[in-house]
C-alpha atoms as a PDB file:
ATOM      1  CA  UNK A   1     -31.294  -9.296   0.474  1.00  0.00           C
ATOM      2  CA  UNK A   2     -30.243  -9.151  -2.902  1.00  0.00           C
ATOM      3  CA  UNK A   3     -29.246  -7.350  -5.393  1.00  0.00           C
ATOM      4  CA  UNK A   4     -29.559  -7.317  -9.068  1.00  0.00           C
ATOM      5  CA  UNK A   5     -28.921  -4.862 -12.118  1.00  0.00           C
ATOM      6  CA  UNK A   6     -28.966  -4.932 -15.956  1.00  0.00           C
ATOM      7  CA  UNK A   7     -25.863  -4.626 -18.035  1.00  0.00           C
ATOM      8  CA  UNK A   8     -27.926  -1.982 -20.574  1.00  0.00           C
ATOM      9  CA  UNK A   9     -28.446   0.390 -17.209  1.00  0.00           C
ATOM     10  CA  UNK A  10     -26.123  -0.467 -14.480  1.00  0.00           C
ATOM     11  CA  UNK A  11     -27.520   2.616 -12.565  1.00  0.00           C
ATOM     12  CA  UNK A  12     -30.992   0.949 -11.948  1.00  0.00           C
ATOM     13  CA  UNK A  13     -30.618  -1.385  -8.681  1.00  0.00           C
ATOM     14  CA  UNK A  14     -33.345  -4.112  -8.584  1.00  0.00           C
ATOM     15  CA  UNK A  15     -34.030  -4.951  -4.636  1.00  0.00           C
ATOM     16  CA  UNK A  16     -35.425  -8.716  -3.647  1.00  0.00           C
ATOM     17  CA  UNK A  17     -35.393 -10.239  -0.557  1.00  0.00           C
ATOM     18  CA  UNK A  18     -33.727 -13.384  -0.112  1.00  0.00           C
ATOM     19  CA  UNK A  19     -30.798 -14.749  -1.166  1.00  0.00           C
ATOM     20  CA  UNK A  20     -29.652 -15.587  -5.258  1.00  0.00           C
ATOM     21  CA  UNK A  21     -32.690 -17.844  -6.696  1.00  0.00           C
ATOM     22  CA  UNK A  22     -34.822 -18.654  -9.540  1.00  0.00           C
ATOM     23  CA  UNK A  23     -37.408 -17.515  -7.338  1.00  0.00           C
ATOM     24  CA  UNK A  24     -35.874 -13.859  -6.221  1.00  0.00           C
ATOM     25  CA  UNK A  25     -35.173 -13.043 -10.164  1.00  0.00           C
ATOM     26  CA  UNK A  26     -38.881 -13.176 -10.819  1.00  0.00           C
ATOM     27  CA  UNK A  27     -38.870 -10.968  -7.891  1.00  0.00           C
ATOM     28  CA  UNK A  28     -36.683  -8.673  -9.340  1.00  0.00           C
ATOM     29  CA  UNK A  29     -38.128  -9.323 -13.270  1.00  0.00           C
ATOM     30  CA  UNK A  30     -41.608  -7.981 -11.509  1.00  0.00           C
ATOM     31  CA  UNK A  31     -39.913  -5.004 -10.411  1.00  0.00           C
ATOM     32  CA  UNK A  32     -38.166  -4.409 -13.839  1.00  0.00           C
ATOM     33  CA  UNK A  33     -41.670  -4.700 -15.179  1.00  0.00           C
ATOM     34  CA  UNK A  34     -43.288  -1.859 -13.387  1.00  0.00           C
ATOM     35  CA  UNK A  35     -40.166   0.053 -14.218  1.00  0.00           C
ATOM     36  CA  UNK A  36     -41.328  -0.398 -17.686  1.00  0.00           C
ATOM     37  CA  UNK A  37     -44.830  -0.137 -17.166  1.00  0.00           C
ATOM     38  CA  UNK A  38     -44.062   3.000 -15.061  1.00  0.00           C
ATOM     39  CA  UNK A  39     -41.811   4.197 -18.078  1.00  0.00           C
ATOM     40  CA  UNK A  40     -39.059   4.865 -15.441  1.00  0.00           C
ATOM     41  CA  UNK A  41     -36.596   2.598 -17.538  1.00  0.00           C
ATOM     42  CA  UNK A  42     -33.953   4.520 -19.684  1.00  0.00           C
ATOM     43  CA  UNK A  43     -33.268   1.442 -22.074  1.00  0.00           C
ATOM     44  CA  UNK A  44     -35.201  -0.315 -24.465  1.00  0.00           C
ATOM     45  CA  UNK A  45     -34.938  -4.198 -23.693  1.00  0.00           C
ATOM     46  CA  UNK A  46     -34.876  -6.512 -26.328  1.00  0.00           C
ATOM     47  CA  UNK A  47     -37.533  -9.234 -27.249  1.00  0.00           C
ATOM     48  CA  UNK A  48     -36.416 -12.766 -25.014  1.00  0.00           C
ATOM     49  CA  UNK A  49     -34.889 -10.760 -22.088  1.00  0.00           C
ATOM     50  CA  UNK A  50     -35.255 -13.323 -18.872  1.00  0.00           C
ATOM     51  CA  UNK A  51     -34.413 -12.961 -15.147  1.00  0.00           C
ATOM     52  CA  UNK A  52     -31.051 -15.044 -16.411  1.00  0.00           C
ATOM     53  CA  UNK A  53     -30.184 -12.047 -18.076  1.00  0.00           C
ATOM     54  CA  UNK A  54     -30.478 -10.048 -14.506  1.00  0.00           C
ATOM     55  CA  UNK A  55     -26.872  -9.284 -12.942  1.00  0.00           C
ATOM     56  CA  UNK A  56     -26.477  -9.944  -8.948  1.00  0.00           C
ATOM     57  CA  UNK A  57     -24.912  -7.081  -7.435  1.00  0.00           C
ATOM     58  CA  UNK A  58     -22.575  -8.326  -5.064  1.00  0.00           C
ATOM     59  CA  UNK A  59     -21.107  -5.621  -2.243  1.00  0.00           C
ATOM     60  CA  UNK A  60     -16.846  -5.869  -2.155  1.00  0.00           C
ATOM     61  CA  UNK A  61     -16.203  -6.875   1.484  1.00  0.00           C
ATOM     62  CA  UNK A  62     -14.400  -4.798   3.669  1.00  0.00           C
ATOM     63  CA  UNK A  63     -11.111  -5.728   3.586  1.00  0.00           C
ATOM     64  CA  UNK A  64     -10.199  -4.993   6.981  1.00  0.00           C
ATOM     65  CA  UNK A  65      -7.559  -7.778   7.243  1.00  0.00           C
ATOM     66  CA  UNK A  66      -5.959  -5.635   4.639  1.00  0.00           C
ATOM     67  CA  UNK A  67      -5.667  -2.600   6.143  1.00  0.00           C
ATOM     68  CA  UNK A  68      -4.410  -4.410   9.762  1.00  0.00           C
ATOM     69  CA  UNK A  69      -1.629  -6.175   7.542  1.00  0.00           C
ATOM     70  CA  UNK A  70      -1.015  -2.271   5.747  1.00  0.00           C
ATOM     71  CA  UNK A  71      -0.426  -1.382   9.161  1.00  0.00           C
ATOM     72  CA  UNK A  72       0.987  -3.803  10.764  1.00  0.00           C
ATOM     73  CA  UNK A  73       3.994  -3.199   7.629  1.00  0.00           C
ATOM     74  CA  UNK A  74       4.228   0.215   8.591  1.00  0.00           C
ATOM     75  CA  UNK A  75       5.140  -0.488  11.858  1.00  0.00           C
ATOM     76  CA  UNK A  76       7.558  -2.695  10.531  1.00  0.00           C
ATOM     77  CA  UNK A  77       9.302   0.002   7.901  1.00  0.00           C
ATOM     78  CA  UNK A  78       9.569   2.217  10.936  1.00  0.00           C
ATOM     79  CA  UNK A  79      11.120  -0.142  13.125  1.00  0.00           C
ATOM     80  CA  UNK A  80      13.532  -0.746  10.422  1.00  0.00           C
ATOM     81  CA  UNK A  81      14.506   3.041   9.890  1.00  0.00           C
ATOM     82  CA  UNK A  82      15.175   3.235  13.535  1.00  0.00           C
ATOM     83  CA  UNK A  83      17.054   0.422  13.852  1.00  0.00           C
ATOM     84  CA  UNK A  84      19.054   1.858  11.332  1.00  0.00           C
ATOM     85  CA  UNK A  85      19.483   5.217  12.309  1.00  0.00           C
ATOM     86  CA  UNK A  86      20.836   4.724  15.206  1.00  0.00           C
ATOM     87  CA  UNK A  87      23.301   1.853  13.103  1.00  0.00           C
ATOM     88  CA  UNK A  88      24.527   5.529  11.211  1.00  0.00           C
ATOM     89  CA  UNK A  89      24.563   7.746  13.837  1.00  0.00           C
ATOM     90  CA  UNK A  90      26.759   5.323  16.184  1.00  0.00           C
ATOM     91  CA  UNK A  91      29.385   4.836  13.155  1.00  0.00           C
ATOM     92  CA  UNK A  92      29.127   8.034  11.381  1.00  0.00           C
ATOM     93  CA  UNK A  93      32.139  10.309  13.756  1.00  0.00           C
ATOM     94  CA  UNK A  94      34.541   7.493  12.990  1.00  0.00           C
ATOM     95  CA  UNK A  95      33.682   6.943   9.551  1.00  0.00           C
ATOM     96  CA  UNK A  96      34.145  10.822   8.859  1.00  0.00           C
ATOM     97  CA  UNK A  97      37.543  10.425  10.820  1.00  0.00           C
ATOM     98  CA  UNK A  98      38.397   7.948   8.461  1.00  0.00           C
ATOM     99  CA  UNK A  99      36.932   9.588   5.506  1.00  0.00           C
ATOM    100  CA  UNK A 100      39.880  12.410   6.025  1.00  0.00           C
ATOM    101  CA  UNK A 101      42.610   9.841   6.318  1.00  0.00           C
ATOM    102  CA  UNK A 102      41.636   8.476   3.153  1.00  0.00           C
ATOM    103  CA  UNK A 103      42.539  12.142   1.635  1.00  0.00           C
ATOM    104  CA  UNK A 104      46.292  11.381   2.399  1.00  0.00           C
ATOM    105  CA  UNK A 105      46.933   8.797   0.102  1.00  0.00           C
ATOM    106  CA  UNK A 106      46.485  11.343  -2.890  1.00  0.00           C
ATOM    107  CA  UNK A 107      48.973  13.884  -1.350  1.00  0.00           C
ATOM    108  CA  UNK A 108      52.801  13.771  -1.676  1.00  0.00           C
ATOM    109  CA  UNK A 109      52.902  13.900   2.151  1.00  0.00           C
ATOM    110  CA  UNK A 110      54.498  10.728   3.404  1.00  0.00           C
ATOM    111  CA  UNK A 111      52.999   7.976   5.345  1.00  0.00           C
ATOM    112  CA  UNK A 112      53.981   5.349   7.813  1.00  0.00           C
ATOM    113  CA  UNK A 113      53.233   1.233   7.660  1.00  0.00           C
ATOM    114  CA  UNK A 114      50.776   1.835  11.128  1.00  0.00           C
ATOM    115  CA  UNK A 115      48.998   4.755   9.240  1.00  0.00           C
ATOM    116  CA  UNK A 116      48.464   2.511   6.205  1.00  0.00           C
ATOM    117  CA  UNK A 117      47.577  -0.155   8.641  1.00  0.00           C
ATOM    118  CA  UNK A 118      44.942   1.909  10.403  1.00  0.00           C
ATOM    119  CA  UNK A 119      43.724   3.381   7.284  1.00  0.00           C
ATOM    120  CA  UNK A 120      43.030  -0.271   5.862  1.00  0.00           C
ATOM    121  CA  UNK A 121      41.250  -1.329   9.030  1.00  0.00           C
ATOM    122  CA  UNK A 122      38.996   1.836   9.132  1.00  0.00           C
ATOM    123  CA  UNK A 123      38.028   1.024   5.429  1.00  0.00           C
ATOM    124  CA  UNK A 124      35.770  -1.622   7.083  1.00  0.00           C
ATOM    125  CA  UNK A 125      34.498   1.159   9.053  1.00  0.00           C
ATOM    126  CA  UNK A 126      33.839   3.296   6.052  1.00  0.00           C
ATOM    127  CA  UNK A 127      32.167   0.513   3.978  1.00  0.00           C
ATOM    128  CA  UNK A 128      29.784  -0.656   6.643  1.00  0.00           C
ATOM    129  CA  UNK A 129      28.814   2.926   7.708  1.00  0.00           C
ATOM    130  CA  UNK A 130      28.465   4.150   3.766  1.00  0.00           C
ATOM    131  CA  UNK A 131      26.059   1.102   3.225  1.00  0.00           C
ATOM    132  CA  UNK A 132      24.255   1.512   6.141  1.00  0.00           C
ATOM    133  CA  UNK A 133      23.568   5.115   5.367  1.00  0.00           C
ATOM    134  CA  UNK A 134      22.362   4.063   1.855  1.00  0.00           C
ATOM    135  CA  UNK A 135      19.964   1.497   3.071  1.00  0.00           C
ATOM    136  CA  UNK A 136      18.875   4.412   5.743  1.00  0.00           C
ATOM    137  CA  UNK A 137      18.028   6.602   2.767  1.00  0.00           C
ATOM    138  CA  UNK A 138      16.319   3.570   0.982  1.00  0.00           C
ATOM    139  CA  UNK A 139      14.267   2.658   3.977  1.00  0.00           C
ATOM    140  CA  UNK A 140      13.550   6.535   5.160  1.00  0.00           C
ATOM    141  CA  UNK A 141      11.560   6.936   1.267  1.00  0.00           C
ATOM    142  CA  UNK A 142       9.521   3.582   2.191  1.00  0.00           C
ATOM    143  CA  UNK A 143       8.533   5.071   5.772  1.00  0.00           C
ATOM    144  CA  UNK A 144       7.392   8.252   4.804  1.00  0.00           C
ATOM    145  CA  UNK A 145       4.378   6.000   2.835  1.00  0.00           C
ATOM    146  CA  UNK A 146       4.655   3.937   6.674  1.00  0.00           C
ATOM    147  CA  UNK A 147       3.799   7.402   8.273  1.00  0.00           C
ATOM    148  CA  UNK A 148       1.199   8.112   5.440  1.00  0.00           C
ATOM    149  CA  UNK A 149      -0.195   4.093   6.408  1.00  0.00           C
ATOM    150  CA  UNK A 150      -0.580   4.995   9.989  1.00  0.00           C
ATOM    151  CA  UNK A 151      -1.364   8.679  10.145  1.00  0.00           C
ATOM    152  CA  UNK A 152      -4.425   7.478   8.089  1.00  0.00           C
ATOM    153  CA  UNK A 153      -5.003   4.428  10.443  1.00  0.00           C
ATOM    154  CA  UNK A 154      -4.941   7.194  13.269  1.00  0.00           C
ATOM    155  CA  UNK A 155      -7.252   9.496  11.916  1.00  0.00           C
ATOM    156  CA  UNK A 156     -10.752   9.966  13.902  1.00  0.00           C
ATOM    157  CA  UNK A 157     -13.244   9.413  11.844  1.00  0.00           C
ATOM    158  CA  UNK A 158     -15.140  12.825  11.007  1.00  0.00           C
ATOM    159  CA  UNK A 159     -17.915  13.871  13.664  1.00  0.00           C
END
């Protein structure tokens, strides 16, 4: 089957079976005919108007491998978030720890070489758990549209 429409009244749908041909637009130019005839046509065509001038209507496809690669990112996001979750949670106690040691270099409290020693090791702490909790917060905004992907992937379709 196909389709076929006219740019002055997209709404009218002309019907012909077969596929795209010379043949099918006379089809579909008898049909627009009886319209006329039938004064069911809301437009006035102009002198010269042909079955060239005819528009196939052709149906998007479903874009299914779309929505499997949609999901199939999701998944992904998710994966991501938990991976690193559990990267902050693990580090988090000791980078706190080391968070209040930092607090003793601005006081007039004295310090030893092994504190500063310690301190300066646990920075590496404190850098890689503050950027993994940033890219956590990045990656927890992305998966909430993940959870929005899937929860719509999961849906049963209405009875």
């Amino acid at each position: 089957m196909v389709q076929y429409t006219l740019a002055q009244s997209p709404e009218i749908i002309l019907t012909v079976s077969g596929k795209d041909s010379a043949k099918a637009r006379e089809k579909a130019m008898d049909q627009l005919m009886e319209l006329m005839e039938a004064g069911k046509l809301p437009t006035e065509l102009e002198e010269g108007f042909g079955a060239q001038q005819l528009i196939e209507v052709k149906e998007a496809p479903i874009d299914t491998a779309g929505g499997e690669d949609a999901i199939t990112q999701a998944v992904q996001v998710l994966s991501n978030l938990a991976t690193l979750k559990l990267k902050v949670q693990d580090s988090r106690a000791e980078a706190l720890e080391i968070r209040k040691a930092v607090d003793v270099l601005f006081s007039d409290q004295s310090v030893t070489e092994e504190e500063i020693t310690r301190l300066k090791e646990g920075f590496k702490v404190l850098k890689n758990f503050a950027q993994a909790n940033m890219r956590y917060q990045e990656a927890r905004t992305k998966a909430e549209q993940a959870r929005q992907v899937l929860d719509q992937a999961l849906k049963s379709p209405e009875k």
